[in-house]
N, C-alpha and C. Protein backbone atom coordinates (compact mmCIF):
# COMPACT_ATOMS: atom_id res chain seq x y z
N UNK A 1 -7.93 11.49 -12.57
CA UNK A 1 -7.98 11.36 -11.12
C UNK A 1 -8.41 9.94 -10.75
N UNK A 2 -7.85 9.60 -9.71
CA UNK A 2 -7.93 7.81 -9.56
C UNK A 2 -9.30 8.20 -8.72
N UNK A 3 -9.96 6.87 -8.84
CA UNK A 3 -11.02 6.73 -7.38
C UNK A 3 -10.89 5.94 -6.27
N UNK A 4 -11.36 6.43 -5.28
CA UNK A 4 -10.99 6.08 -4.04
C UNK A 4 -11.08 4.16 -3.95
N UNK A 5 -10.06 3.79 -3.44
CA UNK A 5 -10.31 2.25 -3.30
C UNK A 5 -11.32 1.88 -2.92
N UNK A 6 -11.49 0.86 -4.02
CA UNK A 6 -12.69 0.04 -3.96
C UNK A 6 -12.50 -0.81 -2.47
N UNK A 7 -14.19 -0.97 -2.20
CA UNK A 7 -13.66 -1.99 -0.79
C UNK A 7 -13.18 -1.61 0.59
N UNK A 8 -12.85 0.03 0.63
CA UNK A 8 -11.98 0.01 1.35
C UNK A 8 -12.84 0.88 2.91
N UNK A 9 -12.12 1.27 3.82
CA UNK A 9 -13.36 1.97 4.72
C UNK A 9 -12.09 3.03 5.05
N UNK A 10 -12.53 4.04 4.88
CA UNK A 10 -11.64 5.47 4.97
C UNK A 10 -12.59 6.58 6.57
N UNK A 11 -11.31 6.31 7.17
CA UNK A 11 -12.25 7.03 8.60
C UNK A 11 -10.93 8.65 8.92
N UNK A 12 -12.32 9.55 9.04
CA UNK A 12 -11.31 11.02 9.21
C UNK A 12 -11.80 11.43 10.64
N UNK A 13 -11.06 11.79 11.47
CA UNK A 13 -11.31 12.17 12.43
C UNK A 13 -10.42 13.60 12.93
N UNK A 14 -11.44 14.08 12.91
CA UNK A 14 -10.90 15.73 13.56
C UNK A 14 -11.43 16.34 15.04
N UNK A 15 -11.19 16.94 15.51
CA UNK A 15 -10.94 17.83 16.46
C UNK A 15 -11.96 19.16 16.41
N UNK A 16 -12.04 19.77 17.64
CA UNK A 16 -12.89 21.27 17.55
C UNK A 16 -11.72 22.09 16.89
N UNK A 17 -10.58 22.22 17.38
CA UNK A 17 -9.95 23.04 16.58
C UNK A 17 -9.40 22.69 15.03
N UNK A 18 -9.61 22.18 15.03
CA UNK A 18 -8.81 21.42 13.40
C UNK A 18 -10.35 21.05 12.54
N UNK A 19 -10.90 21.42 11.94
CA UNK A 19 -12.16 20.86 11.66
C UNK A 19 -11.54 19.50 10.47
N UNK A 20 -12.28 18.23 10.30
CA UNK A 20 -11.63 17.62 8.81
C UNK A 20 -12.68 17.36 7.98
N UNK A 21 -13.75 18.77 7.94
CA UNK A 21 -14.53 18.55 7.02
C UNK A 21 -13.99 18.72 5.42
N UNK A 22 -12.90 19.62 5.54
CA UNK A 22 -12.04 19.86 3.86
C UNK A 22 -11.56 18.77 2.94
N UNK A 23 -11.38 17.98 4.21
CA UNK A 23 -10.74 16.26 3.59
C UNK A 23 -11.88 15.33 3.55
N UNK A 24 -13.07 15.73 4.09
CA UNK A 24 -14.24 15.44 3.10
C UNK A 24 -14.85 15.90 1.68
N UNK A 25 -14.58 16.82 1.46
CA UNK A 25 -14.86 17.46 0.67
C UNK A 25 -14.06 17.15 -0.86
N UNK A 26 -12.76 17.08 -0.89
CA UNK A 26 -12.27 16.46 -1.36
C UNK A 26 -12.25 15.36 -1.61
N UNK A 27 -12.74 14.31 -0.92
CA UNK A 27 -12.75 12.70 -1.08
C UNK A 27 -14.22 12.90 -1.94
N UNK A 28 -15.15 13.22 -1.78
CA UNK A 28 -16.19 14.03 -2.48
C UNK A 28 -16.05 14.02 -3.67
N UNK A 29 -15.21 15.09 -3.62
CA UNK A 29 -15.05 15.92 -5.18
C UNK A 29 -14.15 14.34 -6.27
N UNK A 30 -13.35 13.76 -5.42
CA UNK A 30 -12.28 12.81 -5.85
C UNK A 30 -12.99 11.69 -6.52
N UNK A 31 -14.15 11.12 -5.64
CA UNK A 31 -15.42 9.89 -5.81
C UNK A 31 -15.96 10.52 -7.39
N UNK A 32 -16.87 11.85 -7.19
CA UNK A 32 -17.87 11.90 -8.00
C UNK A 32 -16.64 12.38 -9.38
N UNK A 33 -15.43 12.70 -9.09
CA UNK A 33 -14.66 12.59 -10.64
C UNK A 33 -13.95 12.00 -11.19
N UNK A 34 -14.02 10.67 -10.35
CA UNK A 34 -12.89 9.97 -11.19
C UNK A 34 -12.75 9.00 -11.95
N UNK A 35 -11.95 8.65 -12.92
CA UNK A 35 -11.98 7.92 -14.02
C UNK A 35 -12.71 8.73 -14.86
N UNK A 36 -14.27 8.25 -15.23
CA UNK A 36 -14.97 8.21 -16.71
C UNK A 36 -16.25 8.96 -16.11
N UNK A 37 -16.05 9.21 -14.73
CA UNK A 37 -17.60 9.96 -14.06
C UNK A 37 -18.36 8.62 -14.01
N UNK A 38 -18.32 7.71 -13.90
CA UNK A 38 -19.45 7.18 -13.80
C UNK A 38 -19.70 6.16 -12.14
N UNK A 39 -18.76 7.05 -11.61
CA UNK A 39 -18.98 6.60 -9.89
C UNK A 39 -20.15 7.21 -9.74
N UNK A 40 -20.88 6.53 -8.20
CA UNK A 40 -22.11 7.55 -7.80
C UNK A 40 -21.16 7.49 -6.27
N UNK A 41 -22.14 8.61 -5.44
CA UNK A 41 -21.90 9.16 -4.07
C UNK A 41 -23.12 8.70 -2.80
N UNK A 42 -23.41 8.01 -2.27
CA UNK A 42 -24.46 7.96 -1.20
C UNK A 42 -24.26 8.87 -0.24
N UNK A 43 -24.87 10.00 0.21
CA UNK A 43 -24.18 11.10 1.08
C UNK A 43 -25.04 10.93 1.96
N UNK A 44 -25.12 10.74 3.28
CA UNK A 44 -25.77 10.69 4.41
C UNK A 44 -24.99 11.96 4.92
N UNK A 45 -25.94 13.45 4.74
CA UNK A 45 -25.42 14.63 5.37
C UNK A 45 -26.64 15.04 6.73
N UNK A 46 -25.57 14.79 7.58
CA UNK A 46 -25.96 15.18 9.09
C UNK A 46 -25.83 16.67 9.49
N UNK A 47 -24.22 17.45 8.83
CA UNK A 47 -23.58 17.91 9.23
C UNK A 47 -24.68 19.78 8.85
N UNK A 48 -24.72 19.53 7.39
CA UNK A 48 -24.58 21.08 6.55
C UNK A 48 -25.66 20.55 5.61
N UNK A 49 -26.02 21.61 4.72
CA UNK A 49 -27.20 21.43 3.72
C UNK A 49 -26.97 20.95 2.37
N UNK A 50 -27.66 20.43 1.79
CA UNK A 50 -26.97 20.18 0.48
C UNK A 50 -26.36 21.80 -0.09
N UNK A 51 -27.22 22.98 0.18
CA UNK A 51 -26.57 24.30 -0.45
C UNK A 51 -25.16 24.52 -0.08
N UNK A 52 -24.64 24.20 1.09
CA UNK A 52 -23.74 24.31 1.74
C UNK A 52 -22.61 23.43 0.85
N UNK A 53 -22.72 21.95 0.75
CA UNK A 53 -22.18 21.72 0.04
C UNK A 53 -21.48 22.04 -1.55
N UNK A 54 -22.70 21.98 -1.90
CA UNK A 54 -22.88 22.70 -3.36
C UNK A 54 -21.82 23.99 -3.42
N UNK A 55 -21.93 24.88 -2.75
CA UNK A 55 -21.09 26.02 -2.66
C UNK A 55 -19.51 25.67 -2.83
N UNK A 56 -19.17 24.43 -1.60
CA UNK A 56 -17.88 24.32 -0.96
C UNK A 56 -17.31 23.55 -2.52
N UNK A 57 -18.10 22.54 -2.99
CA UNK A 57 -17.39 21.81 -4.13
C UNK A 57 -17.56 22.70 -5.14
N UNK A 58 -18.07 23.61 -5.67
CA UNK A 58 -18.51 24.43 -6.61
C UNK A 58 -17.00 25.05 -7.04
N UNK A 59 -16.13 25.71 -5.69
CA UNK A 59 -14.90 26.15 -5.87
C UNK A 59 -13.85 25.31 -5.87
N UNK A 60 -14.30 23.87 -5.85
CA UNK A 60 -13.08 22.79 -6.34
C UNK A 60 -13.47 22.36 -7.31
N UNK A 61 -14.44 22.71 -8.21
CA UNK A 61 -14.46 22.46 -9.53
C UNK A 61 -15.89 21.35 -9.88
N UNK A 62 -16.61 21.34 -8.76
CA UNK A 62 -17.48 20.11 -9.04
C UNK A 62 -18.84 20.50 -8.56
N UNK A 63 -19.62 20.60 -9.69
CA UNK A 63 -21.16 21.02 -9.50
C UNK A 63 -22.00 20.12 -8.70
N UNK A 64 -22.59 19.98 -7.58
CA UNK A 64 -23.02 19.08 -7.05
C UNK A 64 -24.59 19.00 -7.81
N UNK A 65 -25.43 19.96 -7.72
CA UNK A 65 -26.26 20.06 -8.49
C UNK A 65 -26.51 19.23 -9.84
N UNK A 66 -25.50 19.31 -10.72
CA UNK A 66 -25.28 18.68 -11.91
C UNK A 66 -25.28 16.75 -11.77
N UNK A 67 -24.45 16.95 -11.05
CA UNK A 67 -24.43 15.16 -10.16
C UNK A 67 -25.09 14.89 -9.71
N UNK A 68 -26.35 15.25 -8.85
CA UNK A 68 -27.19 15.04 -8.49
C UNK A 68 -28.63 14.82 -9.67
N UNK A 69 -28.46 15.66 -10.52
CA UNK A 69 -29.45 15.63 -11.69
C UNK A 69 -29.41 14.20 -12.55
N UNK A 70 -28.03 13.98 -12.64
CA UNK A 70 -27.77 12.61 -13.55
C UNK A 70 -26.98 11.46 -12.60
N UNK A 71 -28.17 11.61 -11.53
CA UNK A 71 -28.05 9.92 -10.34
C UNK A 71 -26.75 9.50 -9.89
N UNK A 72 -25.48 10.47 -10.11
CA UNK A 72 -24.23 10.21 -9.43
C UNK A 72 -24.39 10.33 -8.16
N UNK A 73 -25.22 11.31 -7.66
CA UNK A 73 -24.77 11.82 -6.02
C UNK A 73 -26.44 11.55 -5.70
N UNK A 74 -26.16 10.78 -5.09
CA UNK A 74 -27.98 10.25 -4.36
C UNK A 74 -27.72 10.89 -2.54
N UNK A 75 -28.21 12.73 -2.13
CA UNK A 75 -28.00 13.39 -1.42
C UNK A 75 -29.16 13.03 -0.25
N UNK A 76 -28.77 12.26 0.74
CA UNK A 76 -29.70 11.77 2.45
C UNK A 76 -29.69 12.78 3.10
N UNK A 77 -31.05 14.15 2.85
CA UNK A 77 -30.74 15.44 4.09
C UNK A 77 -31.30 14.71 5.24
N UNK A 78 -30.35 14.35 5.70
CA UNK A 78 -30.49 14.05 7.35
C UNK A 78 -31.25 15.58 7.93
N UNK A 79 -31.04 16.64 7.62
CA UNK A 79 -31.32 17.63 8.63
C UNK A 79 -33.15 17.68 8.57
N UNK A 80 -33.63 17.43 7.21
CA UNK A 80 -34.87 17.57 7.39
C UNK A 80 -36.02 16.36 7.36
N UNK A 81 -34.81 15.13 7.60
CA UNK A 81 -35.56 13.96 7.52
C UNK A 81 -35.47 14.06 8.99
N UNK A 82 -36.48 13.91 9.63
CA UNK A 82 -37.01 13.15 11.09
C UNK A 82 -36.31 11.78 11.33
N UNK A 83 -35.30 11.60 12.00
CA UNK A 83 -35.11 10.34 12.03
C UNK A 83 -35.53 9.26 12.71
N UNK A 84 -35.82 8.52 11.99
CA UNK A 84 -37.10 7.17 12.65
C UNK A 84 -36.42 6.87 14.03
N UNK A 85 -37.24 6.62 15.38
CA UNK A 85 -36.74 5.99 16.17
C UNK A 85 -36.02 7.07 17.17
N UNK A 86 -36.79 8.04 17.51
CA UNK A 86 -36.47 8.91 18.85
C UNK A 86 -36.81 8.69 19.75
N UNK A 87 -37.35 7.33 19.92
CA UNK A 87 -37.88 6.84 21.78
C UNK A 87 -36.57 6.07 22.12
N UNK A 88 -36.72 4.36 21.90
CA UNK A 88 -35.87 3.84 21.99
C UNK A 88 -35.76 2.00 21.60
N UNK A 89 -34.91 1.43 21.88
CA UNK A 89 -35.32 0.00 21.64
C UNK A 89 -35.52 -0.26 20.01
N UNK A 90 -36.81 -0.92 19.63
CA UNK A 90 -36.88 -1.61 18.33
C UNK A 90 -37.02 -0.24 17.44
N UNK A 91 -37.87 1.07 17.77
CA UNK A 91 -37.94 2.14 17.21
C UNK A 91 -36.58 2.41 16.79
N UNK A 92 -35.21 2.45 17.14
CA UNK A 92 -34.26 3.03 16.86
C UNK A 92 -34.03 2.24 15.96
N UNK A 93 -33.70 0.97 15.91
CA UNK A 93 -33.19 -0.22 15.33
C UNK A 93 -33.89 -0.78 13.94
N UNK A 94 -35.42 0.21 14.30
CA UNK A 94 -36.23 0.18 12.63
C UNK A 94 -35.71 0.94 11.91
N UNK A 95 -35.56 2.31 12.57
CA UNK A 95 -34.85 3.63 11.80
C UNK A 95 -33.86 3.31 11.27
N UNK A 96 -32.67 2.42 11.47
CA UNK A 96 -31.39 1.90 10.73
C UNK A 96 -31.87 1.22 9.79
N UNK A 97 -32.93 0.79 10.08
CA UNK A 97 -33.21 -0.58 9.36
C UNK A 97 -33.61 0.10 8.02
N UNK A 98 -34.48 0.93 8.10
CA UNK A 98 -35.13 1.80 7.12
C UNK A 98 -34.06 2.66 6.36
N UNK A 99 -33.39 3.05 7.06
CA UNK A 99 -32.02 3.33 6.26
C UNK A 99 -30.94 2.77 5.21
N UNK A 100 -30.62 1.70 6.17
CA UNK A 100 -29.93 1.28 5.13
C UNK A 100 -30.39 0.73 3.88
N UNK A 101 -31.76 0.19 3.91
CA UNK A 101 -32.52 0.18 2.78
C UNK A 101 -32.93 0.59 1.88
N UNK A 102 -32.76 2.38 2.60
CA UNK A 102 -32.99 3.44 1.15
C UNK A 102 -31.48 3.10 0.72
N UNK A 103 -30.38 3.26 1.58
CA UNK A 103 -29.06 3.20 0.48
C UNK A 103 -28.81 1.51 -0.05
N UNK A 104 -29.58 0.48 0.05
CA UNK A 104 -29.65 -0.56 -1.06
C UNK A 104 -30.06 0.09 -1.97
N UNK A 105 -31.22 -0.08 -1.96
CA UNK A 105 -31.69 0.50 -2.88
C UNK A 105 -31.41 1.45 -4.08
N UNK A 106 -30.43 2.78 -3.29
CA UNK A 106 -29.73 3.57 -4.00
C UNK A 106 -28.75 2.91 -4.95
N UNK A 107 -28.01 2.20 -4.26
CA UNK A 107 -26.99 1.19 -4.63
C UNK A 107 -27.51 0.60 -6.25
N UNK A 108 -29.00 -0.31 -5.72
CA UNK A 108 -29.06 -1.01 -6.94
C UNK A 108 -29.59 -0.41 -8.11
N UNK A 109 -30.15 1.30 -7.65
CA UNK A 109 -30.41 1.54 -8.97
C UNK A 109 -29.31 2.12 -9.56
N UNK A 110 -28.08 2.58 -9.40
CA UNK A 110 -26.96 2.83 -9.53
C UNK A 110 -26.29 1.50 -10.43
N UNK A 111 -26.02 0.18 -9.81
CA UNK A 111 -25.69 -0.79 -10.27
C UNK A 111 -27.03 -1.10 -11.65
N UNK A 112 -27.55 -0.58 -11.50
CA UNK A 112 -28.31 -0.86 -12.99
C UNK A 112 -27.88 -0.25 -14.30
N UNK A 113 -27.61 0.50 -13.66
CA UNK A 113 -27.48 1.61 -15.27
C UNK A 113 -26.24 0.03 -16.41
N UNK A 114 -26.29 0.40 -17.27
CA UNK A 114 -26.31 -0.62 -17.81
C UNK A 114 -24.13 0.04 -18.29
N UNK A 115 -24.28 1.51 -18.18
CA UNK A 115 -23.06 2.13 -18.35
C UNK A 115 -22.09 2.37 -17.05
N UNK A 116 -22.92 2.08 -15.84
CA UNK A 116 -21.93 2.29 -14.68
C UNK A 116 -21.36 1.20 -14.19
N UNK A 117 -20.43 1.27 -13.80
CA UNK A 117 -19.59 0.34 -13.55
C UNK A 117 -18.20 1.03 -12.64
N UNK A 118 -18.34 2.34 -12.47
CA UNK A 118 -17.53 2.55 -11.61
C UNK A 118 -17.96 2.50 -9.62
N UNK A 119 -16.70 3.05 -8.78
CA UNK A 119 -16.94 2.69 -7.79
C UNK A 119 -18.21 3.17 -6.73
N UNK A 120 -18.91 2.78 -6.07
CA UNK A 120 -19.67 3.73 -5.35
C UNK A 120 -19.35 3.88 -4.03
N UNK A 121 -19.48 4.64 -3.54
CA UNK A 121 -18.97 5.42 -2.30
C UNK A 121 -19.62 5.84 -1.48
N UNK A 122 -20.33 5.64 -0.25
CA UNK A 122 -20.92 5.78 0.95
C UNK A 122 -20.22 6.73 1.79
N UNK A 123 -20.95 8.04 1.83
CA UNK A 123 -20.20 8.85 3.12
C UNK A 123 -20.86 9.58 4.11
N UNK A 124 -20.88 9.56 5.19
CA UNK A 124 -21.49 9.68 6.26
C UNK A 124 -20.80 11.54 7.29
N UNK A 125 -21.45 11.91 6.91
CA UNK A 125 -20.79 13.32 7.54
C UNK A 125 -22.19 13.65 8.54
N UNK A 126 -21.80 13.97 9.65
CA UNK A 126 -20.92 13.04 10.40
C UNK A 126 -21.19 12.24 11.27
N UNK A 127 -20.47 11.45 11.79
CA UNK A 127 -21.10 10.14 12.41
C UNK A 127 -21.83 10.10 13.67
N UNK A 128 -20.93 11.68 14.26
CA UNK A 128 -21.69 11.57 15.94
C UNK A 128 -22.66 12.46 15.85
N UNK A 129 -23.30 13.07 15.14
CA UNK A 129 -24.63 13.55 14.78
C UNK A 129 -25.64 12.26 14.78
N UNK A 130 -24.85 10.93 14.14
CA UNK A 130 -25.89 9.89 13.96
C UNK A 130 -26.18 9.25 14.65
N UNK A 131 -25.15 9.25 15.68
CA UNK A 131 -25.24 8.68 17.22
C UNK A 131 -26.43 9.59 17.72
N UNK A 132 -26.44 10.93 17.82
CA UNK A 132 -27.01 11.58 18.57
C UNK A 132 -28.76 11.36 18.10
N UNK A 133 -28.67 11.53 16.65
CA UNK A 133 -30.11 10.98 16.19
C UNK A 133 -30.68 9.74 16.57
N UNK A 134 -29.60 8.92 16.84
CA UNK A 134 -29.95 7.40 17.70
C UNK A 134 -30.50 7.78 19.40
N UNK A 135 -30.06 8.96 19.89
CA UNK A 135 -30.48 8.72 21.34
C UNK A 135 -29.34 8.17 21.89
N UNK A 136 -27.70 8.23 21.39
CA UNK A 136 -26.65 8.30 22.11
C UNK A 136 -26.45 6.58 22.29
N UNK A 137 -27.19 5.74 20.92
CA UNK A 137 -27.37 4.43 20.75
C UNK A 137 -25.34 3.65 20.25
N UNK A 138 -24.50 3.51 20.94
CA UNK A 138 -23.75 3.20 20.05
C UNK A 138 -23.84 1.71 19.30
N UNK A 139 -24.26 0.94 20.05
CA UNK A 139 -24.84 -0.36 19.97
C UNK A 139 -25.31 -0.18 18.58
N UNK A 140 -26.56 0.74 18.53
CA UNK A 140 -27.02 0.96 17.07
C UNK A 140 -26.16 1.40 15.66
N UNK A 141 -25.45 2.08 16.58
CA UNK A 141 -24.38 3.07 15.14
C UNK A 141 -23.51 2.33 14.58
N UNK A 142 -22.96 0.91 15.12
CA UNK A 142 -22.44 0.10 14.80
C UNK A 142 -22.87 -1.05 14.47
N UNK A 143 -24.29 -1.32 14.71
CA UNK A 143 -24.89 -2.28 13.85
C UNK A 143 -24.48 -1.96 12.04
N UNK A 144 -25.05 -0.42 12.29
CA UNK A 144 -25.81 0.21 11.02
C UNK A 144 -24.11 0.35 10.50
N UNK A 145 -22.88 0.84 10.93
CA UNK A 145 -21.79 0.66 10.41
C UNK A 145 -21.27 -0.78 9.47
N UNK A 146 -21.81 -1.90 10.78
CA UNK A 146 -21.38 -3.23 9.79
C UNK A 146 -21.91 -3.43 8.67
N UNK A 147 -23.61 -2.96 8.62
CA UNK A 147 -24.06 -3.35 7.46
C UNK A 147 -23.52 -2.71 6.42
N UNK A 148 -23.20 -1.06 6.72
CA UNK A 148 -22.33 -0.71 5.44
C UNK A 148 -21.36 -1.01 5.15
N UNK A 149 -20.69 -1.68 6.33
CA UNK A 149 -19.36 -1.89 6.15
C UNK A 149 -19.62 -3.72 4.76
N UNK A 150 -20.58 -4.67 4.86
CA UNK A 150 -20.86 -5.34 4.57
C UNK A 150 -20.87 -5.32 2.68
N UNK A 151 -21.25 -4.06 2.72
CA UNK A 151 -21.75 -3.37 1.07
C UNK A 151 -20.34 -3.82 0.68
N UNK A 152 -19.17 -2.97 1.20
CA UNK A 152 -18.47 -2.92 0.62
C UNK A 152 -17.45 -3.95 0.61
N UNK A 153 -17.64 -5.02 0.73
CA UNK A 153 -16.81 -6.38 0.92
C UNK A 153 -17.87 -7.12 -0.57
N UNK A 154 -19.30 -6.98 -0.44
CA UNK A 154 -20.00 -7.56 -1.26
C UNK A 154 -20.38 -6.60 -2.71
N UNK A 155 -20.52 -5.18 -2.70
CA UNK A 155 -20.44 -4.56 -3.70
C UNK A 155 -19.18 -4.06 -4.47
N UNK A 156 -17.77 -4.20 -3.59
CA UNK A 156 -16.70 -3.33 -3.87
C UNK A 156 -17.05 -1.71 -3.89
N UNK A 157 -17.89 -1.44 -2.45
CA UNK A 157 -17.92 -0.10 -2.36
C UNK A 157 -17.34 0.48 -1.21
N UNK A 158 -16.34 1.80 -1.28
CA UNK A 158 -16.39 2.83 -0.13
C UNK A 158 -17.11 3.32 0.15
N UNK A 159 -16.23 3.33 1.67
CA UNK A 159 -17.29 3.94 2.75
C UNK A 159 -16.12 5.07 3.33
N UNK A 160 -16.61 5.82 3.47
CA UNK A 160 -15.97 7.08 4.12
C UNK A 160 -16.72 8.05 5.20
N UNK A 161 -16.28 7.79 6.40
CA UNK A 161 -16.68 8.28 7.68
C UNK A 161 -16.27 9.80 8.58
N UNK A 162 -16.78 10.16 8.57
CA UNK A 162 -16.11 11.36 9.50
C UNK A 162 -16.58 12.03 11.09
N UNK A 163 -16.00 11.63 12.04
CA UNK A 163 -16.15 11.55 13.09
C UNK A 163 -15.34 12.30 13.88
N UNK A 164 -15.79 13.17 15.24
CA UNK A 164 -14.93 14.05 16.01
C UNK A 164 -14.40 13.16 16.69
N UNK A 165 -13.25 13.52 17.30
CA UNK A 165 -12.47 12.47 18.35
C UNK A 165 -12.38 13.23 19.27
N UNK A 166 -12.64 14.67 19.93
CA UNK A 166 -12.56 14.61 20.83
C UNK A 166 -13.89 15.53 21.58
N UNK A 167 -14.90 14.95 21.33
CA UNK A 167 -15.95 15.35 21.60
C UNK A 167 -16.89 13.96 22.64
N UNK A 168 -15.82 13.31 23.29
CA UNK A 168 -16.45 11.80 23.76
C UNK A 168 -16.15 11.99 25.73
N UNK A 169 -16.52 11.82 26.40
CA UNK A 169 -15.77 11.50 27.32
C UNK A 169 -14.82 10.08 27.78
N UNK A 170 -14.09 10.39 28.38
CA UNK A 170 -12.97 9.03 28.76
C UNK A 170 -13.63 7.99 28.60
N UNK A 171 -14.78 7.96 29.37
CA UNK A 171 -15.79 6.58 29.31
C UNK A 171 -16.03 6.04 27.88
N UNK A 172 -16.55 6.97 27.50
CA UNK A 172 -17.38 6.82 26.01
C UNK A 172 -16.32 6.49 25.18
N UNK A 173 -15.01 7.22 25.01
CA UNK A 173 -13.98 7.06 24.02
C UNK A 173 -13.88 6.02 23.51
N UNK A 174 -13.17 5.32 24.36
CA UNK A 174 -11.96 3.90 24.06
C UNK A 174 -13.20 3.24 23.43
N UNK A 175 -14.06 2.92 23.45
CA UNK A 175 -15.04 2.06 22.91
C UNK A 175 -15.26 2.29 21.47
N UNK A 176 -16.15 3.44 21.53
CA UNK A 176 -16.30 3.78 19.73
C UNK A 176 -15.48 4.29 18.68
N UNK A 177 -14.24 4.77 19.53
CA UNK A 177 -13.06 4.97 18.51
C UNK A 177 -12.41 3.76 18.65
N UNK A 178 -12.36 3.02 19.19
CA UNK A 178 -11.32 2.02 18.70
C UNK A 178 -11.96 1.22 18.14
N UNK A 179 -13.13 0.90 18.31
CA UNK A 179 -14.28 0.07 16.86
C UNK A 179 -13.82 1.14 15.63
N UNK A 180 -14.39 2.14 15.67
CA UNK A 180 -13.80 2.58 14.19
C UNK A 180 -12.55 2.64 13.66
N UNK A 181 -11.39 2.98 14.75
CA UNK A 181 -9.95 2.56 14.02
C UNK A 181 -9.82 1.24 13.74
N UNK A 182 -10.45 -0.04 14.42
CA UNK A 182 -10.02 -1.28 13.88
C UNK A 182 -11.25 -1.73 12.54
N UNK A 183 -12.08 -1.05 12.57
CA UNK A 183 -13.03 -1.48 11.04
C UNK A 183 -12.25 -0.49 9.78
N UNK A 184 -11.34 0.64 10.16
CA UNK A 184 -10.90 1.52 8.73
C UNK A 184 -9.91 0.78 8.64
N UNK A 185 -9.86 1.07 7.12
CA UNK A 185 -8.49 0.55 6.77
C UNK A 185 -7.79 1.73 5.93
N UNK A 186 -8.08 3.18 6.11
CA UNK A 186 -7.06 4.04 6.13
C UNK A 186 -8.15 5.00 7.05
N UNK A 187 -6.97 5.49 8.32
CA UNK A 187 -7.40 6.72 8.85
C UNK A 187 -6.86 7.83 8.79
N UNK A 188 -7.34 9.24 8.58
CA UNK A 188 -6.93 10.70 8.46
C UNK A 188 -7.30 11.17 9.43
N UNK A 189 -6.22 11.93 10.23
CA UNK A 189 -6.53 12.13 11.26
C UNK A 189 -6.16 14.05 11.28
N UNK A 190 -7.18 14.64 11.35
CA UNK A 190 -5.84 16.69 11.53
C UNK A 190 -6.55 16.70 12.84
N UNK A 191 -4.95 17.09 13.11
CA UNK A 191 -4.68 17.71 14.75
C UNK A 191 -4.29 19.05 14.40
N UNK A 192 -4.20 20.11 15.61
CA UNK A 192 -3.73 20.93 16.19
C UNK A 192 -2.25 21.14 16.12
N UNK A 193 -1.58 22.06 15.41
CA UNK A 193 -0.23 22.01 15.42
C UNK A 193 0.34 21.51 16.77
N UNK A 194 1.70 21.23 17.05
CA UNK A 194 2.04 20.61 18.52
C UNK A 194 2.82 21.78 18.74
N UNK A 195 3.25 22.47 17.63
CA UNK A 195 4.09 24.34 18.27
C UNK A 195 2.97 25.34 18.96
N UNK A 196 1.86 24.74 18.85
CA UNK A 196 0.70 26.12 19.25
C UNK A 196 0.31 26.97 18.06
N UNK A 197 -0.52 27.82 17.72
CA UNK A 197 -1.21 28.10 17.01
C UNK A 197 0.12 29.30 16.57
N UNK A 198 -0.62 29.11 14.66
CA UNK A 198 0.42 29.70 13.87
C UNK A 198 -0.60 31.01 13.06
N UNK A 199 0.27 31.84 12.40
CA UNK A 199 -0.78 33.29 11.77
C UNK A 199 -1.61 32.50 10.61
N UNK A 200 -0.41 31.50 9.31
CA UNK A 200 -1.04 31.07 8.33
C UNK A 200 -1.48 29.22 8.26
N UNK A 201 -1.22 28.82 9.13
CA UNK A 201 -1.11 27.09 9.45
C UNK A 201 -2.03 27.25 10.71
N UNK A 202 -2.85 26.15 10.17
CA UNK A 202 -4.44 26.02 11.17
C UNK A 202 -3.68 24.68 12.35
N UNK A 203 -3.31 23.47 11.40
CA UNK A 203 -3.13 22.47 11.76
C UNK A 203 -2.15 21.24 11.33
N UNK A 204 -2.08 20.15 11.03
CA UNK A 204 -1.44 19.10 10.97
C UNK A 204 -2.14 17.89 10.35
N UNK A 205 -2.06 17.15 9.01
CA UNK A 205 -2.87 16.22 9.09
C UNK A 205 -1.82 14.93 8.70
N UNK A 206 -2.26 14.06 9.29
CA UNK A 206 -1.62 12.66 9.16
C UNK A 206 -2.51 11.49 8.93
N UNK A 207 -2.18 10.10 8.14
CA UNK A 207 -2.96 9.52 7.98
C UNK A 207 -1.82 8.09 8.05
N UNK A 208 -2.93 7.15 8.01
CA UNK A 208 -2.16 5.27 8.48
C UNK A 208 -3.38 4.47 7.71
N UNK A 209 -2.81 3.54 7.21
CA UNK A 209 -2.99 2.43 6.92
C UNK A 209 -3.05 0.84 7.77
N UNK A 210 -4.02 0.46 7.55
CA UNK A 210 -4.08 -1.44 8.03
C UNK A 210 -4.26 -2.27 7.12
């Protein structure tokens, strides 16, 4: 199984009806197996629990547990970490700050092992949870985007994002989705069939390149 391009920023965006957490899951399962195993995973989970996970990859063949034991999958429970910076101003902007530092960090003890050398992969499930932990900061969410986005120009690491698209209003939209379609350089997008809803077909997924 190949691993996900090095370098590259992979953005999925789904819908209430179409969920595209599956095509996370997979990019997942794809990171922590490919080549020689010796990719790691930075998981910033907003979304679900690590058990949750564990379960979902368990039936695509990939023990998360096990990866996690031998420093492939370095797991961020967003749900029971407090996130720094619920007032506003420099408080929010420490909380990124403090963040992205645990995933240096992660990074470099990863880049140590003296046997790894495969890709590492940053994934963020999901993004407007992280907004929301910001206090609805987008200013912030895109600081904290460049810097990851930064890793991976200077480490040769992915980043893989997953974000609702239609959970924004008109106002809010055009702004933070079109920052994230012009920073990915492949987007996956599942929609809603355009025939209307089917007995065995949920949806539609399509994806583009820049």
């Amino acid at each position: 199984m190949a691993p996900l391009p090095a370098g590259r920023v992979v953005l999925v965006l789904d819908c209430v009806e179409t969920s595209g957490a599956f095509v996370l899951h997979h990019l997942l399962r794809r990171a922590l197996s490919a080549g020689d195993g010796s990719g790691a995973v930075l998981f910033l989970a907003l979304a679900q629990s690590f058990s949750h996970y564990d379960r979902v990859l368990r039936k695509l063949g990939c023990n998360l547990s096990v990866q996690r034991s031998n420093n492939n999958l370095h797991f961020f429970d967003m749900l029971k970490l407090e996130f720094p910076g619920l007032t506003e101003g420099n408080d929010i902007e420490g909380g990124f700050v403090e963040l992205y530092s645990k995933l240096q960090r992660a990074i470099e003890a990863s880049r140590s092992k003296e046997y790894s050398r495969g890709c590492i992969t940053i994934m963020i499930d999901d993004l407007s949870l992280l907004e929301i932990a910001a206090c609805g900061s987008t200013d912030c969410v895109l600081d904290f985007l460049y810097y990851c986005i930064s890793l991976t120009s200077e480490l040769d690491c992915s980043l893989v994002i997953l974000n609702h698209e239609d959970i924004y209003s008109s106002e809010e939209a055009p702004r933070l989705l079109s920052h994230l379609e012009y920073l990915a350089d492949i987007v996956i997008k599942t929609e809603p069939l355009s025939t209307g809803l089917a007995a065995d077909v949920h949806g539609q997924i399509g994806s583009s390149s820049s």
